[in-house]
PDB file of N, CA and C in Angstrom:
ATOM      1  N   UNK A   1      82.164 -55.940 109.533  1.00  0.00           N
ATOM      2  CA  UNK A   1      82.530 -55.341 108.258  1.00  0.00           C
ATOM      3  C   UNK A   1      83.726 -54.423 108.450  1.00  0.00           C
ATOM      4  N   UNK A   2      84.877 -54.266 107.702  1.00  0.00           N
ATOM      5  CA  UNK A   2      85.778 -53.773 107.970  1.00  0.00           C
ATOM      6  C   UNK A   2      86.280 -53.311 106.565  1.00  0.00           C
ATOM      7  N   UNK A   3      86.583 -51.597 107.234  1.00  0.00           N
ATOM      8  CA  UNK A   3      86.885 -51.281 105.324  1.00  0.00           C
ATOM      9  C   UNK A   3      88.572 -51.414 105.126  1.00  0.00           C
ATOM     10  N   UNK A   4      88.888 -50.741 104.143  1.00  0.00           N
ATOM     11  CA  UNK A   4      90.337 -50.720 103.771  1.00  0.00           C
ATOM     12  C   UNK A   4      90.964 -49.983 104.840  1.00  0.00           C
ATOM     13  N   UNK A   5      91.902 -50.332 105.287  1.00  0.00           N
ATOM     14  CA  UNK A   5      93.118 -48.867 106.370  1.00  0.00           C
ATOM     15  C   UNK A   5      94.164 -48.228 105.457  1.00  0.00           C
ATOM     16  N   UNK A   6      93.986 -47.226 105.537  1.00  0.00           N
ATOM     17  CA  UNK A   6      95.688 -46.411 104.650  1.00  0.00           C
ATOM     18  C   UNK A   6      96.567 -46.667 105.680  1.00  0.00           C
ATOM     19  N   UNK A   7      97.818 -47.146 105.294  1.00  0.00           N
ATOM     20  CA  UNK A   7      98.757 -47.425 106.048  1.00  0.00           C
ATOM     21  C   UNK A   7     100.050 -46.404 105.331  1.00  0.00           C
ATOM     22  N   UNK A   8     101.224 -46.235 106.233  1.00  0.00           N
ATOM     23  CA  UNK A   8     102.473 -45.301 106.304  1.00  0.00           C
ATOM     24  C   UNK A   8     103.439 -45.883 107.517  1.00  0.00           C
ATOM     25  N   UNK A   9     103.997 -44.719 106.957  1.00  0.00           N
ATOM     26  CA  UNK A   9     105.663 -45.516 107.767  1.00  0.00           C
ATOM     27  C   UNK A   9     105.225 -45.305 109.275  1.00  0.00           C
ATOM     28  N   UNK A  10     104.116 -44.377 109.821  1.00  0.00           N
ATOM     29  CA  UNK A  10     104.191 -43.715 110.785  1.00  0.00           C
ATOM     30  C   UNK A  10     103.196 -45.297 111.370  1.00  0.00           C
ATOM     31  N   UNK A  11     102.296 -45.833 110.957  1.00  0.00           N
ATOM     32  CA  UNK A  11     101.725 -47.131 111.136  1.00  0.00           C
ATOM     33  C   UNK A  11     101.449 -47.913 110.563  1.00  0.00           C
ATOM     34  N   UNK A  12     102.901 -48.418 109.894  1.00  0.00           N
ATOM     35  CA  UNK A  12     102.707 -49.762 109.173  1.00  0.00           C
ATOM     36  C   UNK A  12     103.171 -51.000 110.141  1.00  0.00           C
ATOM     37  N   UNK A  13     103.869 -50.437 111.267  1.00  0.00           N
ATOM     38  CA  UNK A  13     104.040 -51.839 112.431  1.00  0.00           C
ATOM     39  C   UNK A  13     103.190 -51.827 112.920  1.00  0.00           C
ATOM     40  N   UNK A  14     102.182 -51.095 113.436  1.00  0.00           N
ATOM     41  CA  UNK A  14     101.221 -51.472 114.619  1.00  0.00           C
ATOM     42  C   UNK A  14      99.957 -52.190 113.615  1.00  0.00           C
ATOM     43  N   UNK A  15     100.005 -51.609 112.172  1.00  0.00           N
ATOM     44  CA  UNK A  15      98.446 -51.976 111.430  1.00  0.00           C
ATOM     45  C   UNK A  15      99.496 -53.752 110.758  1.00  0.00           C
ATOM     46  N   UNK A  16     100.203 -53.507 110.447  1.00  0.00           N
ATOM     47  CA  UNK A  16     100.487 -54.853 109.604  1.00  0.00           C
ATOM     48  C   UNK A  16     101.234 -55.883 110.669  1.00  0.00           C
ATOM     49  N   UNK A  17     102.867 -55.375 110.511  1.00  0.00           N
ATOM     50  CA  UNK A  17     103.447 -56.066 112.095  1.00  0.00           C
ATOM     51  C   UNK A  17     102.943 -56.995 112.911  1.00  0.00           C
ATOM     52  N   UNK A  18     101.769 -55.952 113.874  1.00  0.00           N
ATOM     53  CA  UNK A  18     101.613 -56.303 114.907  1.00  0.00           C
ATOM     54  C   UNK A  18     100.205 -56.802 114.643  1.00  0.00           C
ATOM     55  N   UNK A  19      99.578 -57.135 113.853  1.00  0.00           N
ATOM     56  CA  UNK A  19      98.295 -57.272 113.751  1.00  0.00           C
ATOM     57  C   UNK A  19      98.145 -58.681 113.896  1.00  0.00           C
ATOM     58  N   UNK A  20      97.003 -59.129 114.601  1.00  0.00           N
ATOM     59  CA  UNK A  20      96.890 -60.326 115.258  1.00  0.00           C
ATOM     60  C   UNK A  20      95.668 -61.317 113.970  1.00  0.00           C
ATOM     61  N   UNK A  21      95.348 -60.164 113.554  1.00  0.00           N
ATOM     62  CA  UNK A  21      94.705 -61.017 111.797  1.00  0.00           C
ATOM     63  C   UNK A  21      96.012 -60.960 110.718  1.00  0.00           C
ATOM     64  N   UNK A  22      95.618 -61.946 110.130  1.00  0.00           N
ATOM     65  CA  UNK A  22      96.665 -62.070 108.714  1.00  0.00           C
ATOM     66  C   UNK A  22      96.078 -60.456 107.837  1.00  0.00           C
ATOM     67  N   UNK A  23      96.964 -60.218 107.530  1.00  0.00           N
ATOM     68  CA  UNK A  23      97.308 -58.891 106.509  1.00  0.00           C
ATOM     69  C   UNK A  23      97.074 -58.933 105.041  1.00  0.00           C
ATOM     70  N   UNK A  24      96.186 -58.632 104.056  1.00  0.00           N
ATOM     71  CA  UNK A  24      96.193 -58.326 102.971  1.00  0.00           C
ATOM     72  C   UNK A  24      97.225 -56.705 102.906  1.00  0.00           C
ATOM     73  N   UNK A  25      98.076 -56.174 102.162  1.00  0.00           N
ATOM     74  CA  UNK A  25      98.410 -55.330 101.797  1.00  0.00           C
ATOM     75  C   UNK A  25      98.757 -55.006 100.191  1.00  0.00           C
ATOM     76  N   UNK A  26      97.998 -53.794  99.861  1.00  0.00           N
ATOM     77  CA  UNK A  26      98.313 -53.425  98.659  1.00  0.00           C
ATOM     78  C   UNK A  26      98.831 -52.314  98.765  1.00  0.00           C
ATOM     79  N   UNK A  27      99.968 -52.585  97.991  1.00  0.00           N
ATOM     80  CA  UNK A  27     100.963 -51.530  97.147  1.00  0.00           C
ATOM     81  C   UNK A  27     100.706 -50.768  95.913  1.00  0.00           C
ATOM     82  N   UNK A  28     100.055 -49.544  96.142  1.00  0.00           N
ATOM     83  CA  UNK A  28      99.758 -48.997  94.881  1.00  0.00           C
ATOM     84  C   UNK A  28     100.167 -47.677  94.536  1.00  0.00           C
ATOM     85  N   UNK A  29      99.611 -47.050  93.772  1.00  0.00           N
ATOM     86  CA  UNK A  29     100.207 -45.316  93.465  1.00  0.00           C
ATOM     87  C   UNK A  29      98.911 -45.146  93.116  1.00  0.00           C
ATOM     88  N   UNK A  30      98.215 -43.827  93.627  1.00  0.00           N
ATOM     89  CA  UNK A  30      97.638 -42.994  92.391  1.00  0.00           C
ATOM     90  C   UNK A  30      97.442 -42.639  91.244  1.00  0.00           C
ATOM     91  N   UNK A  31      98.390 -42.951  90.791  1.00  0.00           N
ATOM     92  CA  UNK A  31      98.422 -42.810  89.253  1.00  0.00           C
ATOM     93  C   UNK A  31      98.094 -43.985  88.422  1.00  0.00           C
ATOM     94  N   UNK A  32      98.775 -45.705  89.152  1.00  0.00           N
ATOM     95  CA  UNK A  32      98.533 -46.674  88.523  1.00  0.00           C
ATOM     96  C   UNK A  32      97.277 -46.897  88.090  1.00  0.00           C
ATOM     97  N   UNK A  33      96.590 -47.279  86.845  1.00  0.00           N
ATOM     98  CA  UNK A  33      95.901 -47.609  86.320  1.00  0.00           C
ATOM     99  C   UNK A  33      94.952 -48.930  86.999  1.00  0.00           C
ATOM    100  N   UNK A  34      95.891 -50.034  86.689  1.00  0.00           N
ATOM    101  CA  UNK A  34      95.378 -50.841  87.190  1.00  0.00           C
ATOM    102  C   UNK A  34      95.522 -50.822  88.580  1.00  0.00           C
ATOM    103  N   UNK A  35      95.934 -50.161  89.435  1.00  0.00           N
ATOM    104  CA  UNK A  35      95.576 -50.020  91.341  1.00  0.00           C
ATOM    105  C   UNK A  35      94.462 -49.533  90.889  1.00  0.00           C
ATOM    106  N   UNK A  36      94.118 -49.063  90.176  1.00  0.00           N
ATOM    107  CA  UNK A  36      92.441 -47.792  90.333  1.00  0.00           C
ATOM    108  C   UNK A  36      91.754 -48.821  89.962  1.00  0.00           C
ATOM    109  N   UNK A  37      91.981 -49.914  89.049  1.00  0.00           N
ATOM    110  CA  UNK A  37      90.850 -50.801  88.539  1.00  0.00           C
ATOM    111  C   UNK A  37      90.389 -52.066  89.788  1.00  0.00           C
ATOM    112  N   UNK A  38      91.562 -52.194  90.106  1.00  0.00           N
ATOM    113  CA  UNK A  38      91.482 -53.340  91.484  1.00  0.00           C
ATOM    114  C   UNK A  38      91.188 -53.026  92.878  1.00  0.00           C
ATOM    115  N   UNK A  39      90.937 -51.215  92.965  1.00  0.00           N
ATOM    116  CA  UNK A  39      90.726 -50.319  94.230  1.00  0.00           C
ATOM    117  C   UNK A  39      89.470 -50.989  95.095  1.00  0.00           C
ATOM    118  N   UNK A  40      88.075 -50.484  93.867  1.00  0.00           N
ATOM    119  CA  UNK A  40      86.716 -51.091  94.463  1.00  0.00           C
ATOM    120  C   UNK A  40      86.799 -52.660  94.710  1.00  0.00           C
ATOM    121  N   UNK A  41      87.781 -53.645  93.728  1.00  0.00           N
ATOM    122  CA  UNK A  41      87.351 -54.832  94.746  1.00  0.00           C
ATOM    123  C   UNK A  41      88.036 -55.338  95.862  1.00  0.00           C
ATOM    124  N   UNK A  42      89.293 -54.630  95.840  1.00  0.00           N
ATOM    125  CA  UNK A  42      89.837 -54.864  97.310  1.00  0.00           C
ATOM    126  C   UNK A  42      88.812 -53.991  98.464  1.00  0.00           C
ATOM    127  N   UNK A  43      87.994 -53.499  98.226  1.00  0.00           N
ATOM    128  CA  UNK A  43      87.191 -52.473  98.884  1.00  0.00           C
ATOM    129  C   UNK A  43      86.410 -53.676  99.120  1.00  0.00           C
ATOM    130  N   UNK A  44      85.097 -54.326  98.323  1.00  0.00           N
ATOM    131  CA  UNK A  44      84.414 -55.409  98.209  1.00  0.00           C
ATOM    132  C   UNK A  44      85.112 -56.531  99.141  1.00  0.00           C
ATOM    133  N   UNK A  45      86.042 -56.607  98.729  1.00  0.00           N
ATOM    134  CA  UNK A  45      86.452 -57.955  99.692  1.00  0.00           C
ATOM    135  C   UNK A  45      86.488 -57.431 101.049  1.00  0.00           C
ATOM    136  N   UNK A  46      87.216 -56.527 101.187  1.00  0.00           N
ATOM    137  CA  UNK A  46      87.426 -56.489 102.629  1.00  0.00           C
ATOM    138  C   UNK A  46      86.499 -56.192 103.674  1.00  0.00           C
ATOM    139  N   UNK A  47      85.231 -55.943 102.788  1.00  0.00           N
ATOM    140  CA  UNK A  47      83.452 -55.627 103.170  1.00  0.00           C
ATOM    141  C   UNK A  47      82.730 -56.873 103.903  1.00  0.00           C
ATOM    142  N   UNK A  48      83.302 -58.292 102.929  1.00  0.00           N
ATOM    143  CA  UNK A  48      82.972 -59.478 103.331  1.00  0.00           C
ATOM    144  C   UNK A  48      83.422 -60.230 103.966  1.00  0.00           C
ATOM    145  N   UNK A  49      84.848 -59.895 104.330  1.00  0.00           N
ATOM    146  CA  UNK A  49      86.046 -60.567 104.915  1.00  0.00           C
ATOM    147  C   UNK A  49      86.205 -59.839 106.427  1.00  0.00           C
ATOM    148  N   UNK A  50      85.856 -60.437 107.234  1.00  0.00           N
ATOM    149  CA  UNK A  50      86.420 -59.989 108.720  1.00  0.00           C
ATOM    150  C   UNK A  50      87.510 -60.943 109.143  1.00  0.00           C
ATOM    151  N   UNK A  51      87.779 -61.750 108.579  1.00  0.00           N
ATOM    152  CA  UNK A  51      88.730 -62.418 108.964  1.00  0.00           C
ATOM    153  C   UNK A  51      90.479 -62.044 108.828  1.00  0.00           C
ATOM    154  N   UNK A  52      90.534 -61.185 107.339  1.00  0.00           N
ATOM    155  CA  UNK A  52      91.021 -60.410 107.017  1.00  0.00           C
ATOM    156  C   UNK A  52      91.396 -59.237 107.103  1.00  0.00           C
ATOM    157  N   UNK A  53      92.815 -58.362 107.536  1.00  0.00           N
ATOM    158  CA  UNK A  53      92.254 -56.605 107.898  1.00  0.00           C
ATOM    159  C   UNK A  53      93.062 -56.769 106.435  1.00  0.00           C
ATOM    160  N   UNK A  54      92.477 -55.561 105.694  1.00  0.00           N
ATOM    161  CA  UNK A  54      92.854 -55.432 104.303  1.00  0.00           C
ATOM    162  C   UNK A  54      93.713 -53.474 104.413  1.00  0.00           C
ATOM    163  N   UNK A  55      94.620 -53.163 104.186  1.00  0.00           N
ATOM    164  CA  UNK A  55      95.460 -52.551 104.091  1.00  0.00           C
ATOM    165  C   UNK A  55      96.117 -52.051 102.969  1.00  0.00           C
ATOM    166  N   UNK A  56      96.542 -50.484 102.525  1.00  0.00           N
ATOM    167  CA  UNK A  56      96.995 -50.245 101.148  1.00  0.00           C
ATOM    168  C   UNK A  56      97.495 -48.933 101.971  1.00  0.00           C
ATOM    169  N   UNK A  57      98.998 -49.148 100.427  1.00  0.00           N
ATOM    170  CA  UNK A  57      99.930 -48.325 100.905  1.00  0.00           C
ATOM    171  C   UNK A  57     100.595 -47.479 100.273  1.00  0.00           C
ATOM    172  N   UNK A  58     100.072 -46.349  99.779  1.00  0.00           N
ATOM    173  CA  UNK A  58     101.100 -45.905  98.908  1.00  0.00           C
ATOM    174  C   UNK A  58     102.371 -45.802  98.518  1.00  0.00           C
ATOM    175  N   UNK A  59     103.284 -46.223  97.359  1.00  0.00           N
ATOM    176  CA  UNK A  59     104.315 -46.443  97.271  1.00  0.00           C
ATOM    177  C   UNK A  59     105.249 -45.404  97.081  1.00  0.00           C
ATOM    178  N   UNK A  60     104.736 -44.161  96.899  1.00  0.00           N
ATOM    179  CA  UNK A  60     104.971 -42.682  96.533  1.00  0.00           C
ATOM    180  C   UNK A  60     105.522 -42.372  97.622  1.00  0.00           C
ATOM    181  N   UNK A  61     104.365 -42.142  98.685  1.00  0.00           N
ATOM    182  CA  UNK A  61     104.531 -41.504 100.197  1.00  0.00           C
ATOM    183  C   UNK A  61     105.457 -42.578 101.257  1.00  0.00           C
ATOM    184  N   UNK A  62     105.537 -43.779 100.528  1.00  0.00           N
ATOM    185  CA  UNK A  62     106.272 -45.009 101.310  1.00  0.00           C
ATOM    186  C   UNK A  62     107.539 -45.572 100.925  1.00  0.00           C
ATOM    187  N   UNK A  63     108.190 -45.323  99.962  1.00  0.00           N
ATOM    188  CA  UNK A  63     109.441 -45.417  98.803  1.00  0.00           C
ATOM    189  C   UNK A  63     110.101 -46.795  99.655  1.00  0.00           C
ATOM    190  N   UNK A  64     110.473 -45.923 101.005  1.00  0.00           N
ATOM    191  CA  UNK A  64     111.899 -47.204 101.452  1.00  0.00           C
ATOM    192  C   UNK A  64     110.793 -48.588 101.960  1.00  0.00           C
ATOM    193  N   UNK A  65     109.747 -48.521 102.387  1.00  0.00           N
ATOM    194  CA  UNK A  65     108.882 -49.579 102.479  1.00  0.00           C
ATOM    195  C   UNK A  65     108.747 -50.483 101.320  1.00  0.00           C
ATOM    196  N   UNK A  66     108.357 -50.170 100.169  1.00  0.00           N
ATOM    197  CA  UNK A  66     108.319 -50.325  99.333  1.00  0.00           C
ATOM    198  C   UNK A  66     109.236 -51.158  98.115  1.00  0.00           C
ATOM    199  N   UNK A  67     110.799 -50.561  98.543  1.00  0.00           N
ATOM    200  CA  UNK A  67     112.369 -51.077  98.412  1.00  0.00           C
ATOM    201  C   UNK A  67     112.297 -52.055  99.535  1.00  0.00           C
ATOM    202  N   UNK A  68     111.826 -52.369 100.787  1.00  0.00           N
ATOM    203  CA  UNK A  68     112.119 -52.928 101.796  1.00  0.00           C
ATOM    204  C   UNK A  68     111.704 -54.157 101.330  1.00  0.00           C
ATOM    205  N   UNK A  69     110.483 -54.211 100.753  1.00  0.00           N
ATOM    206  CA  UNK A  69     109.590 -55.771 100.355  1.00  0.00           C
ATOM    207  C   UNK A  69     110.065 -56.243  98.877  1.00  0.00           C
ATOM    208  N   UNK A  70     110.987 -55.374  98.185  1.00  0.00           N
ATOM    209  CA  UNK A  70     111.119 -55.544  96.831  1.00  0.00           C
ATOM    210  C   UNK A  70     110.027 -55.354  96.059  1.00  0.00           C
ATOM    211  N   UNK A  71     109.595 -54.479  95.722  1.00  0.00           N
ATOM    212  CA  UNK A  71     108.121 -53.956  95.122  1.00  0.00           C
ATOM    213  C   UNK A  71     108.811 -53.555  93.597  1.00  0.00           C
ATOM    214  N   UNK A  72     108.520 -54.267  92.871  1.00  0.00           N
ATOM    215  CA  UNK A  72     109.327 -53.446  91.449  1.00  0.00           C
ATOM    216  C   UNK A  72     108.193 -53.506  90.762  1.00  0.00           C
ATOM    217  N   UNK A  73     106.431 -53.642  90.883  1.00  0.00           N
ATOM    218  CA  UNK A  73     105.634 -53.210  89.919  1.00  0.00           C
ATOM    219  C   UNK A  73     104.552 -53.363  90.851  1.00  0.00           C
ATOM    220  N   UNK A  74     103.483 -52.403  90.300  1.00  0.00           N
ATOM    221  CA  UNK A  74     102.288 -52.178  91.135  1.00  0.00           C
ATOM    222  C   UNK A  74     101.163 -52.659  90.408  1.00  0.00           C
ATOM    223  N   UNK A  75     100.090 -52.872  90.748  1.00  0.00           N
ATOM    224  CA  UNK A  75     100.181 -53.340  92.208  1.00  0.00           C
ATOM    225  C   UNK A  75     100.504 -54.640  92.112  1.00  0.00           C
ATOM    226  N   UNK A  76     101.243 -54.348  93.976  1.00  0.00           N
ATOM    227  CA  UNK A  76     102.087 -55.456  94.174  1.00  0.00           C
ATOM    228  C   UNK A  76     100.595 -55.821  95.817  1.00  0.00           C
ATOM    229  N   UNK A  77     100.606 -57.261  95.998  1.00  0.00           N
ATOM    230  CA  UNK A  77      99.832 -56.762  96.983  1.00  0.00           C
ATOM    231  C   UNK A  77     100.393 -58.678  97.864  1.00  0.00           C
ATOM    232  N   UNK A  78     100.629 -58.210  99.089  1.00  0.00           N
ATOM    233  CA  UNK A  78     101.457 -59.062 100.126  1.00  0.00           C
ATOM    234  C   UNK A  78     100.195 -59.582 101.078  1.00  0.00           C
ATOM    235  N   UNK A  79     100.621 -61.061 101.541  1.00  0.00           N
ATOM    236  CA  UNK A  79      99.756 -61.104 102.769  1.00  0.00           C
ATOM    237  C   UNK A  79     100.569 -61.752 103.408  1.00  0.00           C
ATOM    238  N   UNK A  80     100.151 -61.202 105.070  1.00  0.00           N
ATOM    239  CA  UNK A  80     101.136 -61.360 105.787  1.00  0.00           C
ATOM    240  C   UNK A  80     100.456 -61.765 107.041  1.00  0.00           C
ATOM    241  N   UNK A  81     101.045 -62.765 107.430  1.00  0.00           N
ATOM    242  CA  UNK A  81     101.048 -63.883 108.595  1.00  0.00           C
ATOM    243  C   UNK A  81     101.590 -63.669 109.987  1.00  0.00           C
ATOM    244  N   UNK A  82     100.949 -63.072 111.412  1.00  0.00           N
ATOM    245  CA  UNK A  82     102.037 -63.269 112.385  1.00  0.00           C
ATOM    246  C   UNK A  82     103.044 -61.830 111.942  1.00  0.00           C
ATOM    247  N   UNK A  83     103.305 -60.900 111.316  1.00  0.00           N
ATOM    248  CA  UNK A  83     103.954 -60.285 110.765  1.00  0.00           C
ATOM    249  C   UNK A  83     105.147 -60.422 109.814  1.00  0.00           C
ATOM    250  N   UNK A  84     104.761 -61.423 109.060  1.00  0.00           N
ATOM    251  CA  UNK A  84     105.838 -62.140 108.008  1.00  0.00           C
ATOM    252  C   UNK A  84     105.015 -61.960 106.732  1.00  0.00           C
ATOM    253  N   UNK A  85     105.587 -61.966 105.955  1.00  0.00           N
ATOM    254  CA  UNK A  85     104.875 -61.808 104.417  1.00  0.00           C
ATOM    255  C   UNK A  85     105.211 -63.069 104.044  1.00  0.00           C
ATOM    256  N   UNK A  86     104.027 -63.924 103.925  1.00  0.00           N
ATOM    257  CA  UNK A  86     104.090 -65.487 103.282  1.00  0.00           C
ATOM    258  C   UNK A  86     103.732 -65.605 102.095  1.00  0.00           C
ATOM    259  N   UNK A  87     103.364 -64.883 100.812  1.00  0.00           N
ATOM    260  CA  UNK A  87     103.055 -64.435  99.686  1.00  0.00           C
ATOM    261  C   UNK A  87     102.579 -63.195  99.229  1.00  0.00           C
ATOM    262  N   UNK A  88     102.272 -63.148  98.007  1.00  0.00           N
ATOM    263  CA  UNK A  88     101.767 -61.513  96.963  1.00  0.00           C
ATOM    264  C   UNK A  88     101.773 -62.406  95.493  1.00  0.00           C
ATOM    265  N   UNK A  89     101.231 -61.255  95.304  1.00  0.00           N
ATOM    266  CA  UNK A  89     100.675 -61.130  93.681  1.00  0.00           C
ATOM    267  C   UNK A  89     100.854 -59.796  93.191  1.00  0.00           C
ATOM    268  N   UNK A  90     101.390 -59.995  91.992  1.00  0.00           N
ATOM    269  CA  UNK A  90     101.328 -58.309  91.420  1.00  0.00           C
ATOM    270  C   UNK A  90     100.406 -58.650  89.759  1.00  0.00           C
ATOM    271  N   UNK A  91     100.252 -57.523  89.897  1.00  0.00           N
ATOM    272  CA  UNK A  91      98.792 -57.251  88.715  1.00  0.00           C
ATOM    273  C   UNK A  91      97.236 -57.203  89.180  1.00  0.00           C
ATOM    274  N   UNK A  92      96.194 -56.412  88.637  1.00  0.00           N
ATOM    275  CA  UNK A  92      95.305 -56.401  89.549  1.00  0.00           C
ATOM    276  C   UNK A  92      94.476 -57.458  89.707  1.00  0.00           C
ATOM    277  N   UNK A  93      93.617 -58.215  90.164  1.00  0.00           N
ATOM    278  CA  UNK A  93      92.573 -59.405  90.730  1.00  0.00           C
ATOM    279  C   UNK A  93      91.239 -58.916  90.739  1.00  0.00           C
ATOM    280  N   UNK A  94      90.351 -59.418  90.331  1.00  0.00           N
ATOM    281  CA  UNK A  94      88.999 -59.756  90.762  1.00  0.00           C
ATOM    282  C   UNK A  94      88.881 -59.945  92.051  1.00  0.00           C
ATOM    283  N   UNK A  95      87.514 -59.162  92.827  1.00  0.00           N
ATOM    284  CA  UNK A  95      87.328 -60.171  94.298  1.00  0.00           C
ATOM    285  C   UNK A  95      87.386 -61.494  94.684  1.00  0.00           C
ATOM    286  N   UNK A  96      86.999 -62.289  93.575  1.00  0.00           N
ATOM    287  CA  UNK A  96      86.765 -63.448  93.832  1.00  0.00           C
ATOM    288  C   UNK A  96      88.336 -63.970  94.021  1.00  0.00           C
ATOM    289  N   UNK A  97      89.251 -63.791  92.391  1.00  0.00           N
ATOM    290  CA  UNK A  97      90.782 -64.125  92.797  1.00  0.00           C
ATOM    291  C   UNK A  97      91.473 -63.684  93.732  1.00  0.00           C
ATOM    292  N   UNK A  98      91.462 -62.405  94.406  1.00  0.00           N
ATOM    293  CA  UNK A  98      91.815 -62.067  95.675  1.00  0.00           C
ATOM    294  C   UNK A  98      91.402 -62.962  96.998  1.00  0.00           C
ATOM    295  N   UNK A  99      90.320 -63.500  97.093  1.00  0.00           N
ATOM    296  CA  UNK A  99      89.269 -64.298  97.931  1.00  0.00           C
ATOM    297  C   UNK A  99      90.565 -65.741  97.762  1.00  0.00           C
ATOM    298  N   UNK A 100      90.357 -66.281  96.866  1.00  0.00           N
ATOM    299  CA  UNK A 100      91.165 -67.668  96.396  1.00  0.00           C
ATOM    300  C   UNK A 100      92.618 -67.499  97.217  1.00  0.00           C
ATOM    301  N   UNK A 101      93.164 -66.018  96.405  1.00  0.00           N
ATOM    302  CA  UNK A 101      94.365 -66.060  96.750  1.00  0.00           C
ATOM    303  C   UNK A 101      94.899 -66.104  98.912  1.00  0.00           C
ATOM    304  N   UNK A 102      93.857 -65.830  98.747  1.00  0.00           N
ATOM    305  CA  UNK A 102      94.082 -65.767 100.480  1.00  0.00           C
ATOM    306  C   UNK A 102      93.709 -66.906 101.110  1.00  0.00           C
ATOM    307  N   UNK A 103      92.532 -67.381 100.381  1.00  0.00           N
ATOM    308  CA  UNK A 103      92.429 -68.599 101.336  1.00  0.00           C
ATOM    309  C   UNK A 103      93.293 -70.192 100.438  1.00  0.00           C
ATOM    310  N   UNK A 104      93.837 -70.070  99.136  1.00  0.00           N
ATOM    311  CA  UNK A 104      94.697 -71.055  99.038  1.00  0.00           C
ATOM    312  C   UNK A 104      95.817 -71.700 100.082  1.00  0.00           C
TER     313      UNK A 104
END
């Protein structure tokens, strides 16, 4: 069982990068609405998912990260391969569509 990691500039290579599981990452703010609505089931998934390390990043405390992936609406949320981002979705998901979206 593996919960969510807060990730930052200070370890976003060693948690995403370098990570030898594929990467869920969400891009969110505090304030966003819908990040708060999609919070608990990225929480849920990543409860059931070991296959997955599931990761979120604030876009506030992370700005040039953020500009780096082209993030122009939250949540934006990336998964990443080997340390490559091979897709995302922005708007929030159900567990189950999060589930789909990863294993499509």
């Amino acid at each position: 069982m593996m919960a969510v990691i807060k990730v930052n500039l200070d370890n976003f290579a060693e948690e995403v990068l370098r990570s030898e599981k594929p990467v869920l990452l969400d891009m969110y703010a505090d304030w966003c609405g819908p990040c708060m609505m999609m919070a608990p089931e990225l929480e849920a998934f990543a409860e059931e998912n070991d296959s997955v390390k599931v990761c979120k990043l604030n876009v506030d405390e992370a700005t040039d990260l953020a500009l780096t992936f082209g993030v122009m609406s939250i949540p934006t949320v990336l998964l990443f391969k080997n340390g490559q981002e091979e897709k995302r979705f922005v708007g929030a998901k159900e567990k189950h569509q999060i589930a789909e979206f990863v294993n499509e």
